[in-house]
Structure formats: C-alpha cells, structure tokens
Protein backbone atom coordinates (compact mmCIF):
# COMPACT_ATOMS: atom_id res chain seq x y z
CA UNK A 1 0.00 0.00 0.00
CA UNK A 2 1.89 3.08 -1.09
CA UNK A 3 -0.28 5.60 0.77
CA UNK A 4 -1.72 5.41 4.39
CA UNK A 5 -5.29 6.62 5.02
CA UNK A 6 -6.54 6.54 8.34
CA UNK A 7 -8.21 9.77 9.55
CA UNK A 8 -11.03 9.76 12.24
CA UNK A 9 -13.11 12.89 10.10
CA UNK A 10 -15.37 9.96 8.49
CA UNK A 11 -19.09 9.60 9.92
CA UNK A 12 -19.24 6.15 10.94
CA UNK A 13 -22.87 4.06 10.32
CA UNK A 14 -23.45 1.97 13.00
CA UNK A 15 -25.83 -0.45 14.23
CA UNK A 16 -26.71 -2.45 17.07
CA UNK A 17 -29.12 -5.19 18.13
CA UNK A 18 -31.19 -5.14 20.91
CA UNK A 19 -29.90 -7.63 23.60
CA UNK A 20 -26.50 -7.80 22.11
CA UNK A 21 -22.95 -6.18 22.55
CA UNK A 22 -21.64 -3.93 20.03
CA UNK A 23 -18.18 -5.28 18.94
CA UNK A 24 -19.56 -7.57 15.88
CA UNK A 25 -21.26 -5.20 14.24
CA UNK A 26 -19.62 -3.61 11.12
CA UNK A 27 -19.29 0.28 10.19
CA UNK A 28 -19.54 1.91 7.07
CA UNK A 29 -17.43 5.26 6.27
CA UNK A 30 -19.48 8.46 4.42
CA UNK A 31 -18.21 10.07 1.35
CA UNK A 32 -14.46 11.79 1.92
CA UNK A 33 -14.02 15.22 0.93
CA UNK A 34 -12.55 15.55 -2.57
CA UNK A 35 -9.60 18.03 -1.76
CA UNK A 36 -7.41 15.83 1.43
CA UNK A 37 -6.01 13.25 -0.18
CA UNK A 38 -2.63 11.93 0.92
CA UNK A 39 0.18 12.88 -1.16
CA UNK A 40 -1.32 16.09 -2.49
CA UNK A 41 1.04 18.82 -1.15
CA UNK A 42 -0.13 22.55 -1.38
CA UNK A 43 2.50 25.11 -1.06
CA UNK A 44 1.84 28.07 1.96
CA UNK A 45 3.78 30.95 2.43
CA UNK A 46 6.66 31.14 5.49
CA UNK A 47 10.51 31.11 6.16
CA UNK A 48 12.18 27.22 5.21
CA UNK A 49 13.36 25.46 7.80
CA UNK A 50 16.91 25.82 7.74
CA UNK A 51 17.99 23.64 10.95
CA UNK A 52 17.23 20.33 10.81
CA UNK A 53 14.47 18.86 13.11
CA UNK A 54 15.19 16.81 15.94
CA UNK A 55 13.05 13.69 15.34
CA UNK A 56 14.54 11.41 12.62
CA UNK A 57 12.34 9.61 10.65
CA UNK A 58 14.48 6.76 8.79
CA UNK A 59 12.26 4.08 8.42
CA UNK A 60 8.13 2.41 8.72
CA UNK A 61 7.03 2.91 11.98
CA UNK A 62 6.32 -0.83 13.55
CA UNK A 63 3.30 0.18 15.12
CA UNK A 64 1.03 1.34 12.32
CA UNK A 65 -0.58 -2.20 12.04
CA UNK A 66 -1.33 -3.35 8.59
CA UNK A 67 -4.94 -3.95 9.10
CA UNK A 68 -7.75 -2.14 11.23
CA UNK A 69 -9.14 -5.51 12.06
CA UNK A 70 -6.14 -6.90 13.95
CA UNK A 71 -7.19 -8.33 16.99
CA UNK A 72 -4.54 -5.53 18.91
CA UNK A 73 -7.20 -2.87 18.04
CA UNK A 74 -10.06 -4.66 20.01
CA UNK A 75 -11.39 -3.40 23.30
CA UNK A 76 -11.88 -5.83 25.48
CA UNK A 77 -13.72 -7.00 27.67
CA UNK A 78 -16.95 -5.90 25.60
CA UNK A 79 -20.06 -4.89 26.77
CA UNK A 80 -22.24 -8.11 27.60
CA UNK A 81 -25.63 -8.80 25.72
CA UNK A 82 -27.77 -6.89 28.41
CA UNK A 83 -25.43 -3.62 28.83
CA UNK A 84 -27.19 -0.35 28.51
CA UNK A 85 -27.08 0.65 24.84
CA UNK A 86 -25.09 3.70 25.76
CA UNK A 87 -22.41 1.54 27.11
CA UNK A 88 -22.35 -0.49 24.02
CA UNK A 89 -22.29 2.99 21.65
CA UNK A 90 -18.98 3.82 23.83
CA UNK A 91 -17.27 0.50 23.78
CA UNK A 92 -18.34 0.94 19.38
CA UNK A 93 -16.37 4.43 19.21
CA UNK A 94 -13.13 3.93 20.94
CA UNK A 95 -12.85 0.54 18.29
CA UNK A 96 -13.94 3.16 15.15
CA UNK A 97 -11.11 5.13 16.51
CA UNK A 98 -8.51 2.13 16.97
CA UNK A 99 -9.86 0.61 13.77
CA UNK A 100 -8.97 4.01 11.40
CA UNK A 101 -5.30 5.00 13.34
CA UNK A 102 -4.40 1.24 13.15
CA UNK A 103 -2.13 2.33 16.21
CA UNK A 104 -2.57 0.27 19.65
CA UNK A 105 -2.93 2.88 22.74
CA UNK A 106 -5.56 3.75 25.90
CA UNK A 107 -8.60 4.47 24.68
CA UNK A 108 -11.92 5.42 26.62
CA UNK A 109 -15.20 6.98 25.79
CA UNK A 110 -17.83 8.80 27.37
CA UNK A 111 -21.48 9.90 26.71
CA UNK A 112 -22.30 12.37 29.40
CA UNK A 113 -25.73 12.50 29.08
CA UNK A 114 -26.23 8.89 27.51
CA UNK A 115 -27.38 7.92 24.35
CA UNK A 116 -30.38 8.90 23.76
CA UNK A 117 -32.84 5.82 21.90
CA UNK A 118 -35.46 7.86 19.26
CA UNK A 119 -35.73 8.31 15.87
CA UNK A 120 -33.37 11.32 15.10
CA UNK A 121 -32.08 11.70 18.57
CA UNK A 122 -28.69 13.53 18.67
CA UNK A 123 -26.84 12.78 21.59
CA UNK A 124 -22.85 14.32 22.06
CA UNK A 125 -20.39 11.69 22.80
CA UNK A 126 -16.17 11.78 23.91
CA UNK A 127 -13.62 9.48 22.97
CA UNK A 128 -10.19 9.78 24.55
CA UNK A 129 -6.95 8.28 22.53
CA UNK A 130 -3.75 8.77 24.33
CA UNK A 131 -5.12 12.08 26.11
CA UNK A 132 -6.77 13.49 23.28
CA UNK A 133 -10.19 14.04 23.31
CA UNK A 134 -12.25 13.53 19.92
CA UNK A 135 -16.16 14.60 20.34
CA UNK A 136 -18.54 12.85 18.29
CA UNK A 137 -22.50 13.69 17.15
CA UNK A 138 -24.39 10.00 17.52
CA UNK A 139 -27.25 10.19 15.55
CA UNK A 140 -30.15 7.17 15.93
CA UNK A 141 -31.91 6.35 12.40
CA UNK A 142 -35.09 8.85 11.73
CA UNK A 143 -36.34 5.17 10.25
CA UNK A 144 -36.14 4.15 14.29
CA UNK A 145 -38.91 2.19 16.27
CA UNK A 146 -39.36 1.37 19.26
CA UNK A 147 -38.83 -2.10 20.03
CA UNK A 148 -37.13 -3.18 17.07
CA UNK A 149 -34.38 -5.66 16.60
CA UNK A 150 -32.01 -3.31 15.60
CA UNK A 151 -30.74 0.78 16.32
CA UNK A 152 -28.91 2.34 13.28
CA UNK A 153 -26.78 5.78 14.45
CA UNK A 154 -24.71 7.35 12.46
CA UNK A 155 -21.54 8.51 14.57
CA UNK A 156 -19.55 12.13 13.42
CA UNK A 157 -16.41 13.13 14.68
CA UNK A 158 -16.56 16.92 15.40
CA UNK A 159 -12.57 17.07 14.96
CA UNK A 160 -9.55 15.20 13.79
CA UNK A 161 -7.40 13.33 15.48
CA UNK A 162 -3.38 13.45 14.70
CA UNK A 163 -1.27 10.56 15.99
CA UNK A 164 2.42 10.93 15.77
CA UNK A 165 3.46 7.91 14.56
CA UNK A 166 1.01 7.89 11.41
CA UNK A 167 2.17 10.92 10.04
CA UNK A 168 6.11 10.07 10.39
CA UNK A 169 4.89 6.87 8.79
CA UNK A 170 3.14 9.08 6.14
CA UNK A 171 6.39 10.97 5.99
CA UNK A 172 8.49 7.63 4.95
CA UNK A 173 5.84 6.46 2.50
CA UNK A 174 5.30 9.43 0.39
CA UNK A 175 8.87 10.84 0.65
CA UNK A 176 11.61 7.86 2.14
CA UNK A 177 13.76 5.15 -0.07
CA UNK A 178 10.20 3.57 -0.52
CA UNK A 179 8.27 6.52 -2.46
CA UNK A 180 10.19 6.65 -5.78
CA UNK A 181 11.51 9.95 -4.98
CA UNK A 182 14.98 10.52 -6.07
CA UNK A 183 15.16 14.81 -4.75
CA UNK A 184 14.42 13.63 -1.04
CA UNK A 185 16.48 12.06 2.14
CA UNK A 186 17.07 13.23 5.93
CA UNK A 187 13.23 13.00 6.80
CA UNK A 188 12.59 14.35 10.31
CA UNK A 189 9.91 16.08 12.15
CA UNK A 190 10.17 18.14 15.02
CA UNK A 191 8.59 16.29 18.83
CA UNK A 192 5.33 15.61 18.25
CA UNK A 193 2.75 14.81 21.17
CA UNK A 194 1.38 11.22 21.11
CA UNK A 195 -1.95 12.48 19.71
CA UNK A 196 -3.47 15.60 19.08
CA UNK A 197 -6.75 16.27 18.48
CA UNK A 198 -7.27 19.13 15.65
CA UNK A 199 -10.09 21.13 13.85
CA UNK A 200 -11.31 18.97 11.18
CA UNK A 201 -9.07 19.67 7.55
CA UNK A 202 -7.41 21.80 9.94
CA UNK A 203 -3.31 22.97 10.60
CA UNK A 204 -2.10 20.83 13.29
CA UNK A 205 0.95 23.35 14.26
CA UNK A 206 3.05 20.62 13.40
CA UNK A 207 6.09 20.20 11.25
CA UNK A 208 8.35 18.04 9.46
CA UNK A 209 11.08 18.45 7.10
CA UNK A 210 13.12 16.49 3.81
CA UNK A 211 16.77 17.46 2.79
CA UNK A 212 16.22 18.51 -1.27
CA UNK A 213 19.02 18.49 -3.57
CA UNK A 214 16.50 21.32 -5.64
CA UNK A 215 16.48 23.45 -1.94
CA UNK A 216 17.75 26.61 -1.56
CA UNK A 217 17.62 27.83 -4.63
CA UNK A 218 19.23 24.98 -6.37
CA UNK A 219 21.91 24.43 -3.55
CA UNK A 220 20.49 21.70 -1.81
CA UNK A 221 18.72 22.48 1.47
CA UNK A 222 15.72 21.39 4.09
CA UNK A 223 12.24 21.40 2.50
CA UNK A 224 9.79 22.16 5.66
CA UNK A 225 6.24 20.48 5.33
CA UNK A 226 3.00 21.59 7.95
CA UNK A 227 0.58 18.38 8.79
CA UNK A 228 -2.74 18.72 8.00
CA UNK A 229 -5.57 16.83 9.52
CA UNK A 230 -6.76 15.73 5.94
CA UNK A 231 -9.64 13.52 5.60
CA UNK A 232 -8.31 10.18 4.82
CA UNK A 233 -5.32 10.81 7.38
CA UNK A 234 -2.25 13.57 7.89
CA UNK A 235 -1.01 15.72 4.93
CA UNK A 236 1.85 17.83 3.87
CA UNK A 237 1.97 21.21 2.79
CA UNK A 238 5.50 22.20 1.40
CA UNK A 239 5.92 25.53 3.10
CA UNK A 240 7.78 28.27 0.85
C-alpha cells in the first residue's frame, strides 16, 4: 500500500441489536471530501526550515498495524448482551477510533448524558486516545422504532485526530527510499505529542522536514512540510 489513510473525520454508520454487545457489528465510512487526499502537497507561504528537526524519521514505523481488524485494536472485555445501549455505543467508538489510526494505545469513551434511543435523537459523545479528546454527534436512524431488533446511528467526529506515529509513517511512504523519490532524504519532524486532536481539515501546528538536492535555490537544502488533519489521514503542505 503506497499511501496510508486513516483519519477519524469519516461519519461512521453503526448499528446495534437489541440484547446484544456492540463489537460484531460492522461500520460503514461516508463520502471523503474531494480536496485531502494523501500525497497532495499545497504550497503556503513562510521562512524554510533551515535547521534540521530533531526527530529522525528513517524508516516504517512498527506500530502502524497493517490492518484495522487486527485483533490488537479490540477493546476488550466488551459490553455483555444486556449492557445499557449507551455503554455499548462507547465501547463501538473507541474501536472506530482504533480501527482508522491502526495504532494500539488507551482508549476510553464517554457519553455524558447517555445515548439517547429515538428516531433522530442527537446525543454528544467523547472518545479519549492517548489524552486526546475527539467529540462525536451519535445520531439514531429517523427510520427508528421502538422495540425493534435493531438501532442504526450514524456517529460524526466533530474534529480530527493526529497521531504521531502515522504521520512520520506518512512521511516515509510518500517521501523515504520507498516513495520513488529521487530529490528527497534526511526525513525528520520536530517532537510531536502522542496524539493531538485538531479542527477537522485543519493545521495541526506541526512540522516536518526532507533534505532537497532542488532546496535553496538549487543548492540543496531542508524542504519544511505543515501536517494537515486531511480527511483520509495527515497531509503535507510544502511551506515556501
């Protein structure tokens, strides 16, 4: 897979069944927006980076997993068939949120005021990865009733959620030895926090840098990129 895409700004379907815990039932993703796609680097105005940064990034990080369905992403124990549907709506997010990093770490999830069981209900859920704090709209179907076997909620994240090690594994897949790239080498970013949680499509304040032979002017010279919370996971923009 030559590009990474694991953003939490999807709206999640879900669905439950009365009587039953969450954990088997699948997801489906909404539409992504057309203009955040990995590898498509915008150019912004600012001063290079001239120093280089102080984390290296020489290689695949180990702990981006290969496939949102590996068992290290489950959160166990799950709810049990009788739990409160709120508590099986919880244990659902923080696995939406493992499933699309595809990074292992502490997870938990709240709904303050519970889930609330209608047709169109809108009840305002938080999910907590490594100390960031992702808030999510759960919406129950408008097709809804009372009683029924099933409850279908749509789930939408209200902002994105940056994880370090996904974007310097970004970094090494769409510029490192792996990418094709022949202009590109010395990829580092500067100390990023575990996870950050950021306004969705937003600027996460955070940098990271390739040595270019075609920098400075010709000369050869650090390229500095910003990460962006794009839709299907972190993006670059090549600050000039």
């Amino acid at each position: 897979m030559h590009y990474t895409k694991k953003l939490i700004g999807l709206a999640a379907l879900g669905m439950l069944a009365a009587g039953c815990g969450s954990g088997d039932s699948p997801g489906t993703t909404g539409a992504p927006a057309a203009d955040s796609k990995p590898g498509t680097t915008r150019e912004t105005s600012a001063a290079p980076q001239a120093e280089p940064l102080p984390v290296a990034v020489d290689g695949p990080q180990k702990d981006v997993l290969d496939s949102s369905s590996d068992g290290q992403l489950k959160v166990l124990p799950k709810p049990a068939d009788g739990a409160p549907f709120t508590k099986k709506v919880e244990h659902k997010l923080q696995e939406q949120v493992l499933s699309r990093v595809k990074v292992p770490g502490k997870t938990s999830a709240e709904c303050p005021d519970g889930v609330t069981q209608k047709a169109g209900a809108v009840s305002t859920c938080n999910v907590t990865y490594e100390g960031a704090v992702i808030p999510y709209e759960v919406k129950i179907s408008d097709s809804y009733k009372e009683g029924g076997i099933m409850t279908f909620y749509t789930a939408k994240p209200l902002k994105s959620l940056v994880v370090a090690k996904v974007v310097y594994n970004q970094l090494f897949e769409q510029y490192g030895s792996g990418s094709g790239r022949t202009d590109a080498s010395k990829l580092a970013c500067e100390e990023f926090p575990v996870a950050k949680a950021v306004e969705l499509d937003g600027d996460s304040g955070l940098t990271c840098q390739y040595w270019s032979k075609y920098g400075n002017q010709g000369d050869g010279g650090y390229e500095t990129l910003r990460v962006k919370a794009g839709t299907y996971g972190p993006g670059f923009e090549q600050v000039r």
